[in-house]
Protein backbone atom coordinates (compact mmCIF):
# COMPACT_ATOMS: atom_id res chain seq x y z
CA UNK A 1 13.91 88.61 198.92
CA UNK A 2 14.42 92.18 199.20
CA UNK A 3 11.12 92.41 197.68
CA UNK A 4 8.80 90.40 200.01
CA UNK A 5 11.03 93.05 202.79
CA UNK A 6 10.00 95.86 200.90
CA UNK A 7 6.50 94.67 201.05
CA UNK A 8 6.57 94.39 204.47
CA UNK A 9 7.87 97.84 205.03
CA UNK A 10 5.35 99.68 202.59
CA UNK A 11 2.37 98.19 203.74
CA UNK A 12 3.51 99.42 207.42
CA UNK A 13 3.85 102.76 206.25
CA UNK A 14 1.23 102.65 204.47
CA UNK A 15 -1.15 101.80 207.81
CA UNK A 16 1.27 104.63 209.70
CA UNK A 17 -0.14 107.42 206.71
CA UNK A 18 -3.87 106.67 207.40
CA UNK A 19 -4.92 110.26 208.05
CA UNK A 20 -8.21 109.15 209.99
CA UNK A 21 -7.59 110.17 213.14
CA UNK A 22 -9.70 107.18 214.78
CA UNK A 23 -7.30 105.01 212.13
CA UNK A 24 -4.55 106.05 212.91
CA UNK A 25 -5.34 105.02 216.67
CA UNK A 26 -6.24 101.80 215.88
CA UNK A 27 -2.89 101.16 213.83
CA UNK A 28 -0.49 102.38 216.86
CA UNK A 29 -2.48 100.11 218.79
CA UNK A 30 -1.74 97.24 216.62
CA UNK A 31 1.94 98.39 216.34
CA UNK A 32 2.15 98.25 220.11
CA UNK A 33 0.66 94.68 220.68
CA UNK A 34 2.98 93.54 218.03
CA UNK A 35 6.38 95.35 219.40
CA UNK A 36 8.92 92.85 220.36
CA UNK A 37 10.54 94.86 222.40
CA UNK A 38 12.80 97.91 221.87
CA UNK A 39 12.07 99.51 218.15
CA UNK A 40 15.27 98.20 216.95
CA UNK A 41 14.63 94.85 218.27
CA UNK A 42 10.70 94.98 216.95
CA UNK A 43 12.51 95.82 213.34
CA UNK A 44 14.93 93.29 213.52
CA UNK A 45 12.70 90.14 214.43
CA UNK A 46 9.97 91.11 211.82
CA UNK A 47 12.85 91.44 209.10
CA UNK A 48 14.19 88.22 210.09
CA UNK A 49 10.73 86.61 209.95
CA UNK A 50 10.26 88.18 206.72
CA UNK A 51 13.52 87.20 205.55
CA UNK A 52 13.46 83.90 206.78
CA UNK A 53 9.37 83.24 205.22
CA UNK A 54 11.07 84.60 202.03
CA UNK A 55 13.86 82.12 201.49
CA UNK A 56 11.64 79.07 203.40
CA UNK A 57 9.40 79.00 200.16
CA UNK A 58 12.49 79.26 198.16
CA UNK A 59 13.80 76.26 199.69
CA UNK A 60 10.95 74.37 198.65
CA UNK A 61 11.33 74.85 195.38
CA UNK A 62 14.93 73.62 195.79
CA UNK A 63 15.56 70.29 193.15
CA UNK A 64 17.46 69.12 196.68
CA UNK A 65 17.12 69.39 200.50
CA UNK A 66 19.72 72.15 201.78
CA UNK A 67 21.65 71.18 204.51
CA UNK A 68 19.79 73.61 206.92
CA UNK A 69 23.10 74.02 209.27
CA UNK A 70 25.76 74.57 206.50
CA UNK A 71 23.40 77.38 205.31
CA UNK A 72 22.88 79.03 208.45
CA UNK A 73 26.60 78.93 209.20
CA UNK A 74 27.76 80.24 206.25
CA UNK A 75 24.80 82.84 206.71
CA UNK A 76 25.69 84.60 209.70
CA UNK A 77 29.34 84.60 208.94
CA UNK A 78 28.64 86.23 205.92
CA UNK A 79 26.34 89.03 207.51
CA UNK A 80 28.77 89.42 210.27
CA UNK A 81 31.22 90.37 207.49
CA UNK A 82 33.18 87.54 208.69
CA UNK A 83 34.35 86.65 205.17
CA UNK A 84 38.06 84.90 206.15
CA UNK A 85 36.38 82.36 207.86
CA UNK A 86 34.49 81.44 204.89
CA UNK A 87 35.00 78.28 202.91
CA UNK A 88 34.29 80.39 199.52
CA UNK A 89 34.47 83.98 198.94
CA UNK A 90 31.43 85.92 198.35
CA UNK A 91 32.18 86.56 194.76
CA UNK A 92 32.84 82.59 194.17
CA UNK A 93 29.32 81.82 195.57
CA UNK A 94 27.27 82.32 192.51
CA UNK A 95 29.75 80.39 190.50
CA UNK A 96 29.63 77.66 193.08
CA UNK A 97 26.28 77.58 193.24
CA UNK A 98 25.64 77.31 189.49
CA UNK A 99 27.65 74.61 189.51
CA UNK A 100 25.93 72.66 192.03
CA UNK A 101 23.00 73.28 190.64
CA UNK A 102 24.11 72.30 187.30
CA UNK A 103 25.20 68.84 188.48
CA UNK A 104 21.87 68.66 190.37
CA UNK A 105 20.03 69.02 187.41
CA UNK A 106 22.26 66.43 185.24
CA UNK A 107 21.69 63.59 187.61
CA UNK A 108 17.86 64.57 187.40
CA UNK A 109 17.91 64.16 184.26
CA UNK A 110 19.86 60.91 183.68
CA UNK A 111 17.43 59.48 186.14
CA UNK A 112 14.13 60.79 184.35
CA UNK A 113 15.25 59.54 181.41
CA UNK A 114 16.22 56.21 182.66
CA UNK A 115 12.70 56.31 183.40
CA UNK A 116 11.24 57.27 180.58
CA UNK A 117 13.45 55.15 178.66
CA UNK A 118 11.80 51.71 180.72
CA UNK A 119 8.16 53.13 180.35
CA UNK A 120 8.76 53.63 176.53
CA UNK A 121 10.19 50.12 176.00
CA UNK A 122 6.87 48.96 177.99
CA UNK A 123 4.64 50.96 175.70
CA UNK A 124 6.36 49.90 172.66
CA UNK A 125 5.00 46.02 173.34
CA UNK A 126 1.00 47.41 173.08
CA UNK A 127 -0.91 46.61 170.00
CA UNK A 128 -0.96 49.74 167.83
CA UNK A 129 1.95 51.53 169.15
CA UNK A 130 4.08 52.56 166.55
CA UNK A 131 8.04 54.22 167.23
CA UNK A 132 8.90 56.33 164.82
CA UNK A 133 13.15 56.55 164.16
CA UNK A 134 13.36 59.66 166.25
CA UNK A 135 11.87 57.80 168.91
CA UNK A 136 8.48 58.99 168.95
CA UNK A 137 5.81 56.58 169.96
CA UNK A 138 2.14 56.96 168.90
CA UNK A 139 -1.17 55.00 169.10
CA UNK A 140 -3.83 55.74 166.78
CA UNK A 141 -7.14 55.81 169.47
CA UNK A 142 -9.34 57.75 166.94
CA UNK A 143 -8.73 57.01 162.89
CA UNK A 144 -9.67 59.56 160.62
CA UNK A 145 -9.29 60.13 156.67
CA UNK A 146 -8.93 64.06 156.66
CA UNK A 147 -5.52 66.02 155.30
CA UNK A 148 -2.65 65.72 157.09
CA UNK A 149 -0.87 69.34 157.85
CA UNK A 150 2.69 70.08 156.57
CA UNK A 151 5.30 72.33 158.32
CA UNK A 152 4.30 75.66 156.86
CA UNK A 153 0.50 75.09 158.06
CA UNK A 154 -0.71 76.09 161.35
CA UNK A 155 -3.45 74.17 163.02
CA UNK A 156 -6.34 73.49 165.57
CA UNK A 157 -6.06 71.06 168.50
CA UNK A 158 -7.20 69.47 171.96
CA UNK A 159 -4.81 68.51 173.60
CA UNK A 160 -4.76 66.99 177.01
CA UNK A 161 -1.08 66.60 178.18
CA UNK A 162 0.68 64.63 181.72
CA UNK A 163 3.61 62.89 183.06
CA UNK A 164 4.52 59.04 183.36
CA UNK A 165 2.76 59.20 186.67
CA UNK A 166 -0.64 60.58 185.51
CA UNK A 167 -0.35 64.39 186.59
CA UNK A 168 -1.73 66.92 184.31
CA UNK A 169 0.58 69.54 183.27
CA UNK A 170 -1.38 71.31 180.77
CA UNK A 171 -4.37 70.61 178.90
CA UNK A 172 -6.54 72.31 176.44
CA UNK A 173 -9.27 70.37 176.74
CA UNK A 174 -9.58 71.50 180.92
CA UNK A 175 -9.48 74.77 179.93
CA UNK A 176 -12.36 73.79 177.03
CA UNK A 177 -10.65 75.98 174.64
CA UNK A 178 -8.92 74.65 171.08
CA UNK A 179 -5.23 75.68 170.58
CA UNK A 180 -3.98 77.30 167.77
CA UNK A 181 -0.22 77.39 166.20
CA UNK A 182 2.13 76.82 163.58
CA UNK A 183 3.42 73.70 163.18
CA UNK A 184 6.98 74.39 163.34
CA UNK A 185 6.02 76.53 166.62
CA UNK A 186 6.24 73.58 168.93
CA UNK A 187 8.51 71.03 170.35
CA UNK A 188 9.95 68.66 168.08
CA UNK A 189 7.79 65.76 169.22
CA UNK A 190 4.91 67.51 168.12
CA UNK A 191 6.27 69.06 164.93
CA UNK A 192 6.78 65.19 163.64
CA UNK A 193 3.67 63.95 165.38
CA UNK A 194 1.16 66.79 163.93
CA UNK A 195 2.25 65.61 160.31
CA UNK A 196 1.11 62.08 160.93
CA UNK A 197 -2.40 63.00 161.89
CA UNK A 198 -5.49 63.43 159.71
CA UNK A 199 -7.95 66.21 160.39
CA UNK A 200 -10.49 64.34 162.94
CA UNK A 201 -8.10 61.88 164.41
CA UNK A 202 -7.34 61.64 167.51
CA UNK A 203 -3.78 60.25 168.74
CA UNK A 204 -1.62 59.21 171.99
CA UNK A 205 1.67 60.38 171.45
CA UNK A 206 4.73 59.31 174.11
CA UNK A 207 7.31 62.03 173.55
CA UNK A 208 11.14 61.18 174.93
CA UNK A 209 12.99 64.13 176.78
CA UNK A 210 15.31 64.82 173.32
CA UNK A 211 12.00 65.33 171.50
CA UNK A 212 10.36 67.69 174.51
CA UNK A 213 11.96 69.84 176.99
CA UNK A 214 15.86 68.13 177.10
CA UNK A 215 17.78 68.56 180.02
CA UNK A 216 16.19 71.67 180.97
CA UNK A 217 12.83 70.94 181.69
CA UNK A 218 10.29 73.69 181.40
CA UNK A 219 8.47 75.53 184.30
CA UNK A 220 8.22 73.92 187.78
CA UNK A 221 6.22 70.78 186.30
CA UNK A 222 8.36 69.61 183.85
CA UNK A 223 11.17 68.38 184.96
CA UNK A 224 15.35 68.00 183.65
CA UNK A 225 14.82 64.78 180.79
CA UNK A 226 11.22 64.35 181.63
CA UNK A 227 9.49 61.97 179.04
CA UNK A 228 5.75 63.41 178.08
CA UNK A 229 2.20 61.70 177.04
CA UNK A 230 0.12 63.97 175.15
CA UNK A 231 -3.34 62.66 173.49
CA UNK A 232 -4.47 64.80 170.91
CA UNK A 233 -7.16 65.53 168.64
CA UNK A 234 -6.59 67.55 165.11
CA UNK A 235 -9.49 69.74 164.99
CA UNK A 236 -9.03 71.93 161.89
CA UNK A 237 -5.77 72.83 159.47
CA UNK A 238 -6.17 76.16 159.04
CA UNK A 239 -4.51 78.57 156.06
């Protein structure tokens, strides 16, 4: 936050040093038709739109929809150094919300799985999907007789990788460029998956949350107990 302010503040004195003298003309004029008023009142409102653009995108990336009233209140008591009329202290808050955030991200989870769990027990009913005892699932779409790798190898892929719903979340074979990686460098899914392929073949794997990401997701994409579908292709084995 402070650091979307501070951008706000160089770039203004940054248009204030221009040592043209025809720029620096043209930059009071802009300063004027923006002024809000007084200079203090001019500063305050563009802080407070700063501030307020800031933690707007931040709220979007919220797991939950913040009650936009509790935050406000608790807000402006806080800046008004009003701290006895606050429900928590200020040096509870980060506690309090870790907490909350940890439950958030629990329930996500249980319900992602829950998810997962019915698409998997769909999939498992398909002719030529096999579930392993970890609870990986894989269908053969491409049979090959090349090596399989072992742990200590590292090989050569495509992979093209989405969520139960279709979106792509990362994918090799958009970016039309072969990974490359040990095979113990990966999630566990894939560890056990890479070791039933042949060079050449190319396989669907459905990877449960315990085998991917767990209850803490990865990035902005993956979400708390997400289940994954990854089909890939085993270029090369390389040594």
């Amino acid at each position: 936050m402070v650091l979307a302010i501070s951008t706000i503040a160089l770039t203004s004195c940054g248009n204030k040093a221009t040592t043209d003298a025809e720029g620096a003309v043209e930059t009071q004029k802009v300063v004027k038709a923006k002024s809000i008023g007084s200079l203090e009142d001019s500063l305050s409102y563009a802080y407070g739109v700063g501030l307020g653009d800031n933690l707007r995108q931040n709220f979007e990336q919220m797991p939950v929809d913040l009650n936009l009233d509790m935050f406000l209140k608790a807000f402006e008591l806080t800046l008004k150094g009003q701290d006895g009329k606050l429900r928590i202290k200020p040096e509870e808050a980060y506690q309090v919300f870790q907490q909350c955030m940890m439950a958030v991200m629990e329930k996500e989870a249980q319900n992602n799985k829950k998810m997962g769990a019915e698409y998997m027990a769909e999939n498992a009913k398909k002719d030529g999907v096999v579930t392993t005892a970890s609870g990986l699932q894989y269908e053969i779409l491409t049979p090959a007789e090349g090596a399989k790798p072992v742990a200590s190898d590292r090989v050569k892929v495509h992979y093209h990788g989405t969520l139960l719903d279709g979106t792509v979340f990362d994918s090799s074979i958009e970016r039309g460029t072969p990974a490359e990686f040990g095979v113990t460098q990966v999630i566990a899914g894939w560890q056990e998956g890479l070791q039933l392929m042949n060079v050449g073949s190319k396989v669907r794997f459905v990877i449960p949350s315990d085998l991917a990401y767990g209850d803490q997701g990865a990035g902005q994409m993956i979400a708390p107990g997400t289940t994954l579908i990854f089909e890939v292709e085993l270029l090369e084995i390389l040594k």
